[in-house]
Protein backbone atom coordinates (compact mmCIF):
# COMPACT_ATOMS: atom_id res chain seq x y z
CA UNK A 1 71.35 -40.92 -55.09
CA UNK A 2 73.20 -40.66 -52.11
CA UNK A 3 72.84 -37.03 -51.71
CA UNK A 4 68.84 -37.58 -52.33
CA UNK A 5 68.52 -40.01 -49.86
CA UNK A 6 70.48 -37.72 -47.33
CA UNK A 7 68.39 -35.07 -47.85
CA UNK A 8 65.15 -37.02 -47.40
CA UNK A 9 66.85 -37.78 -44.13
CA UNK A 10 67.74 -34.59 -42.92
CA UNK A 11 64.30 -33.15 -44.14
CA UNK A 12 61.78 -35.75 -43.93
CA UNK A 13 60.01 -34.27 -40.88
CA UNK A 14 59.94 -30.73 -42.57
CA UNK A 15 58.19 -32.66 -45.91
CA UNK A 16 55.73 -34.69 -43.93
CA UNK A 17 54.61 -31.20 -42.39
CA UNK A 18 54.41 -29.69 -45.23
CA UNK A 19 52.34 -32.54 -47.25
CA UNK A 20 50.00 -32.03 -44.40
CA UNK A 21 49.92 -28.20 -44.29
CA UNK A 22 48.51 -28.57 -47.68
CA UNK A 23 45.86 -31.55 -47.12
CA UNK A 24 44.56 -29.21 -44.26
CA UNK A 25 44.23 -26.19 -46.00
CA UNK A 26 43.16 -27.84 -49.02
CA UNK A 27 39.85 -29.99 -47.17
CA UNK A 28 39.88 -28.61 -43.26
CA UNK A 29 40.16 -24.78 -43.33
CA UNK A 30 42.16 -22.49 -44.91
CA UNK A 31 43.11 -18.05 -45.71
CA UNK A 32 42.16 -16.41 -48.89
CA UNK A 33 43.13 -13.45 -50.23
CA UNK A 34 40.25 -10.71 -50.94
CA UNK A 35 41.90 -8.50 -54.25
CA UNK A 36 38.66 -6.69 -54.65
CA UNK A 37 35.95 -4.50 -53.03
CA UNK A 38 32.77 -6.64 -53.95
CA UNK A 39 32.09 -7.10 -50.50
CA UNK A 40 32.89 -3.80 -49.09
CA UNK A 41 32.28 -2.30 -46.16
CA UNK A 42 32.02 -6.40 -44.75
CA UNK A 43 35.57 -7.66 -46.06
CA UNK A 44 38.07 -4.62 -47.18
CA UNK A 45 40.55 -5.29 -50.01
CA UNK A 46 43.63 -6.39 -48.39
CA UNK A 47 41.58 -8.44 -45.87
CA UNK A 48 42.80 -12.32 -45.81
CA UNK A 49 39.69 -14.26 -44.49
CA UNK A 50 39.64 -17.63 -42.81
CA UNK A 51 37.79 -20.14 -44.19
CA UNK A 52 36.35 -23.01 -43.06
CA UNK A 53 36.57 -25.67 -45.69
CA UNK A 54 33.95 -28.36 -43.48
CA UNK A 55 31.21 -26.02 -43.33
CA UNK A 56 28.79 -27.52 -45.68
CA UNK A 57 30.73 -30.79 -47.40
CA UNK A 58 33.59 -33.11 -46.98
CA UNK A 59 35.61 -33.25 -49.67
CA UNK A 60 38.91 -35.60 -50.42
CA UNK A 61 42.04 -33.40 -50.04
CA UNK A 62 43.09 -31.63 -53.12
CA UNK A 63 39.89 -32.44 -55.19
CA UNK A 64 36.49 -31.00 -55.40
CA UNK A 65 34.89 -34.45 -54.98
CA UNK A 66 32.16 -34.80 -52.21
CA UNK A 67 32.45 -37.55 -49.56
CA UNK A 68 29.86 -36.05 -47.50
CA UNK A 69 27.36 -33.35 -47.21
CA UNK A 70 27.94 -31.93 -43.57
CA UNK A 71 25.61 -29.03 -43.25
CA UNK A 72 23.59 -26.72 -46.04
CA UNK A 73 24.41 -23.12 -46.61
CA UNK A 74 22.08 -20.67 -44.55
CA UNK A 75 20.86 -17.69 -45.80
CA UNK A 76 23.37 -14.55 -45.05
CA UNK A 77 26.23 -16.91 -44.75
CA UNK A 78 29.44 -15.26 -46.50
CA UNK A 79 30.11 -18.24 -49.08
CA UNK A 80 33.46 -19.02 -51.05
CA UNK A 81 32.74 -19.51 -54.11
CA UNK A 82 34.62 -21.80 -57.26
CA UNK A 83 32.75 -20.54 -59.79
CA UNK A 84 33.15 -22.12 -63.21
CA UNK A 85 31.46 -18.98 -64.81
CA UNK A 86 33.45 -16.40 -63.25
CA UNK A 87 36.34 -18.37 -63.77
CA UNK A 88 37.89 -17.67 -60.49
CA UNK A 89 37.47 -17.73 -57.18
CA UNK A 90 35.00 -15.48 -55.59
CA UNK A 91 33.60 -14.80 -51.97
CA UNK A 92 30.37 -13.15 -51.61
CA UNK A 93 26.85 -13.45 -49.95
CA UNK A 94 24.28 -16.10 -49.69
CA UNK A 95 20.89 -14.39 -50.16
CA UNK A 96 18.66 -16.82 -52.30
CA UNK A 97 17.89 -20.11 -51.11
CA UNK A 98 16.73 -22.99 -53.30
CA UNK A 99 12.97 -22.33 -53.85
CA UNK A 100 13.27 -19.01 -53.30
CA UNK A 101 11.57 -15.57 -55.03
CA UNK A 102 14.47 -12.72 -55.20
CA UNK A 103 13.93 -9.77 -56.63
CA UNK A 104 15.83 -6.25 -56.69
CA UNK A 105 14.14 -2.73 -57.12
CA UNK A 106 16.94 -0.21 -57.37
CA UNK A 107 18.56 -2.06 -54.67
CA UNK A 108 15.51 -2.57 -52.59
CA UNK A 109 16.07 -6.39 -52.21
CA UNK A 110 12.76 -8.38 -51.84
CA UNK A 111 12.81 -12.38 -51.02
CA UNK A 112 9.61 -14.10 -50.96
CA UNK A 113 7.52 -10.82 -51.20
CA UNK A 114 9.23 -9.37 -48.35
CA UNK A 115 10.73 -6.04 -48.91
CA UNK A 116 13.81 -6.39 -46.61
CA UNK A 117 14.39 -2.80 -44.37
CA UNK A 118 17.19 -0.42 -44.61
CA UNK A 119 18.52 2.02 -41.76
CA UNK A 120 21.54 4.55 -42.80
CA UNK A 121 24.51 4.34 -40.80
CA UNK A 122 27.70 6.80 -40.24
CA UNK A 123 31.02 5.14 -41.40
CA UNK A 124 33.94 6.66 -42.33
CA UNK A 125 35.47 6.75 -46.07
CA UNK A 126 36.43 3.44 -47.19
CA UNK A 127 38.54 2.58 -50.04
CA UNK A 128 36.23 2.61 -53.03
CA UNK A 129 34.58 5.45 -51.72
CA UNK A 130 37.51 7.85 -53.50
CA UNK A 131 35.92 6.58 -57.49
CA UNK A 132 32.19 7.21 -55.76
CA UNK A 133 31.33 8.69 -52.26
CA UNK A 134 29.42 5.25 -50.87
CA UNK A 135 25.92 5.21 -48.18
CA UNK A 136 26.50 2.44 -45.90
CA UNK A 137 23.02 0.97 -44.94
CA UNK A 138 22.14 -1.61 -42.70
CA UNK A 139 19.86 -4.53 -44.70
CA UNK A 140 17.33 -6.78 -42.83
CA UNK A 141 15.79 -9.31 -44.26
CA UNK A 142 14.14 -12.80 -42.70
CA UNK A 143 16.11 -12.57 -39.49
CA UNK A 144 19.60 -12.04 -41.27
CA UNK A 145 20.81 -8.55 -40.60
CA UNK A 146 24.22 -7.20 -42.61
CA UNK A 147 26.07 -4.12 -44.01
CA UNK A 148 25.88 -3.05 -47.70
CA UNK A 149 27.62 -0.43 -49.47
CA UNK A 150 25.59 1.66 -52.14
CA UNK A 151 27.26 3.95 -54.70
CA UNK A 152 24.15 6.37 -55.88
CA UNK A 153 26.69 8.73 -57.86
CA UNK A 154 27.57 5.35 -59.84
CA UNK A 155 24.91 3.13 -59.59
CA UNK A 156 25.06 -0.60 -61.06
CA UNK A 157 23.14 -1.43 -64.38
CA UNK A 158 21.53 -4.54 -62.44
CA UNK A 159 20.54 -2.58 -59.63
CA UNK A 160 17.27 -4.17 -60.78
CA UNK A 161 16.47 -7.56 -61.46
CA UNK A 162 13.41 -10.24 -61.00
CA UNK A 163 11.47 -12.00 -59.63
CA UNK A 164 13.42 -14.96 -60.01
CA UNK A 165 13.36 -18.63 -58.01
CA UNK A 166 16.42 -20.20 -57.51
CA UNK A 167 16.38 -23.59 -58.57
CA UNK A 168 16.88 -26.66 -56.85
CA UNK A 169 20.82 -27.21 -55.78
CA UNK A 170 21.79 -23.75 -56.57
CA UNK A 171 22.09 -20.63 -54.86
CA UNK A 172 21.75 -16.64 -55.77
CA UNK A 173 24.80 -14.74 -54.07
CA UNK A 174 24.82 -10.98 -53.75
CA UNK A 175 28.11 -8.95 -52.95
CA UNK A 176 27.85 -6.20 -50.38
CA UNK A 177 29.14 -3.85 -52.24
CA UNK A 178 25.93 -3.55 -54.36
CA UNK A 179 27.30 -0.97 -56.93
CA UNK A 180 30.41 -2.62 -57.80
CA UNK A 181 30.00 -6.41 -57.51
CA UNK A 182 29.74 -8.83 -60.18
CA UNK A 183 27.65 -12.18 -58.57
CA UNK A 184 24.58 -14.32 -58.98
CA UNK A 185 22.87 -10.42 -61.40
CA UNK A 186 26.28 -11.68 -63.91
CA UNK A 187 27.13 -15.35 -63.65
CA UNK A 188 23.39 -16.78 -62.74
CA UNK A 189 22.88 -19.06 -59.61
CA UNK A 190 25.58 -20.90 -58.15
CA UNK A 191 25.52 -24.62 -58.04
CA UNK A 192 26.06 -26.45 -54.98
CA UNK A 193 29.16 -28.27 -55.50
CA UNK A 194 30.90 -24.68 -56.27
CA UNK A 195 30.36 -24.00 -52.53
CA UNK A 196 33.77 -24.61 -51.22
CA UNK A 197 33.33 -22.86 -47.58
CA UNK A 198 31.95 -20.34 -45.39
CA UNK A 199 33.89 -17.35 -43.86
CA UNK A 200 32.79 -15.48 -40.46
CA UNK A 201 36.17 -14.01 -39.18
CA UNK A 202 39.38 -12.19 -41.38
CA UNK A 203 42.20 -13.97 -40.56
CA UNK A 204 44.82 -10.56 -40.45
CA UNK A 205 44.59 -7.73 -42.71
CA UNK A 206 47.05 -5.72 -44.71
CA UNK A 207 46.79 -2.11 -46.06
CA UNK A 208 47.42 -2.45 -49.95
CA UNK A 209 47.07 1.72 -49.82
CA UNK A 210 50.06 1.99 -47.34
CA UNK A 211 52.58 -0.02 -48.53
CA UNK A 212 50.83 -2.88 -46.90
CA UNK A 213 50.53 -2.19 -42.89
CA UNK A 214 49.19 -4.32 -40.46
CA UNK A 215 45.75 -3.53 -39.24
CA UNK A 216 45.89 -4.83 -36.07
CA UNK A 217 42.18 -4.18 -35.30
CA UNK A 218 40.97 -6.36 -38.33
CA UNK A 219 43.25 -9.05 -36.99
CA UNK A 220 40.64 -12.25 -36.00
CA UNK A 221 37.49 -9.81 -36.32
CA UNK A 222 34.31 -11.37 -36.75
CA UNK A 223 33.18 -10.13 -40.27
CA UNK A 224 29.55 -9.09 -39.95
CA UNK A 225 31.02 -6.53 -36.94
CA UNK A 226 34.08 -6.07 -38.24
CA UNK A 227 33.56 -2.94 -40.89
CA UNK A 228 31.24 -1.23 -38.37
CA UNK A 229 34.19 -1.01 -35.92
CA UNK A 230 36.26 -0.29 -38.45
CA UNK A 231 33.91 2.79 -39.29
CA UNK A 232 33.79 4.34 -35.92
């Protein structure tokens, strides 16, 4: 007992720091990992985005319960996701708003009747692109304006889908990377309370292809620029 009590002594400070490392990062803001290319060319596997946890809700520390709805999700906000179908945790895009009419025509996406526009662009390989060479389009639709990544010589099943109106308190997500994502075509609409924060900026980035170097100019990059200066 002695030797306990000694070391809460000696280490209390370093404890109370870290009990309130993880309250932080658990309801104020917090890094995640990104494992796969769903959202490709926006967030690159290796990418660790920041997250802020008090975009939409406030939530007690370590629990998913609400003590506050801050702000609702916007349309073309990049969305963490706890998704009970997926059974994981998932980041992708916010593109169907409660109310909404979505629907897809071999990737054409069309929300509320409107047939969103698409202008090529010039980016350099990306991993992914060595399974299936990917076109890198710019997608506009009701003043949001994004990258997506198409794979035409591999082409997703649901590349089609719709109409469908997202219900009340849910939400249809979409990743990027249209031909290799599984979202709201797989697990449905996304409930509310499985919103757990928005991302706009990668945190730092690591190279999983070589033997995990920095990249130093994904380092704080705001997401929605950052794979276009990445392509250049």
């Amino acid at each position: 007992m002695r030797m306990l009590g000694k070391l809460w002594r000696d280490n209390k400070s370093l404890v109370a720091f870290l009990f309130l490392m993880v309250l932080f990062r658990s309801a104020v803001a917090d890094w995640n990992v990104v494992p796969s290319g769903s959202m490709l060319p926006t967030i690159r596997e290796g990418d660790r985005i920041f997250v802020d946890k008090m975009a939409y809700d406030l939530r007690v520390p370590l629990t998913h319960i609400t003590i506050a709805h801050l702000h609702d999700p916007q349309r073309g906000d990049i969305v963490t996701i706890d998704s009970s179908a997926a059974h994981e945790l998932i980041v992708k895009r916010l593109i169907g708003l409660p109310g909404d009419s979505v629907a897809m025509r071999d990737n054409v996406l069309y929300v509320n009747g409107v047939r969103a526009d698409y202008q090529p662009l010039k980016l350099k390989p990306l991993p992914g692109d060595a399974a299936s060479p990917g076109d890198y389009l710019t997608e506009r639709f009701d003043g949001v304006t994004h990258t997506v990544r198409l794979a035409p010589d591999a082409p997703s099943p649901r590349n089609s889908f719709g109409p469908v109106v997202v219900p009340q308190g849910e939400y249809l997500m979409l990743g990027d990377n249209r031909d290799d994502s599984a979202d709201s075509r797989y697990f449905g609409f996304f409930p509310r309370k499985e919103l757990m924060g928005r991302t706009r900026h990668v945190a730092y980035s690591l190279d999983p292809d070589h033997y995990y170097k920095p990249r130093f100019e994904r380092f704080g990059a705001p997401l929605d620029t950052a794979s276009l200066a990445a392509g250049r």
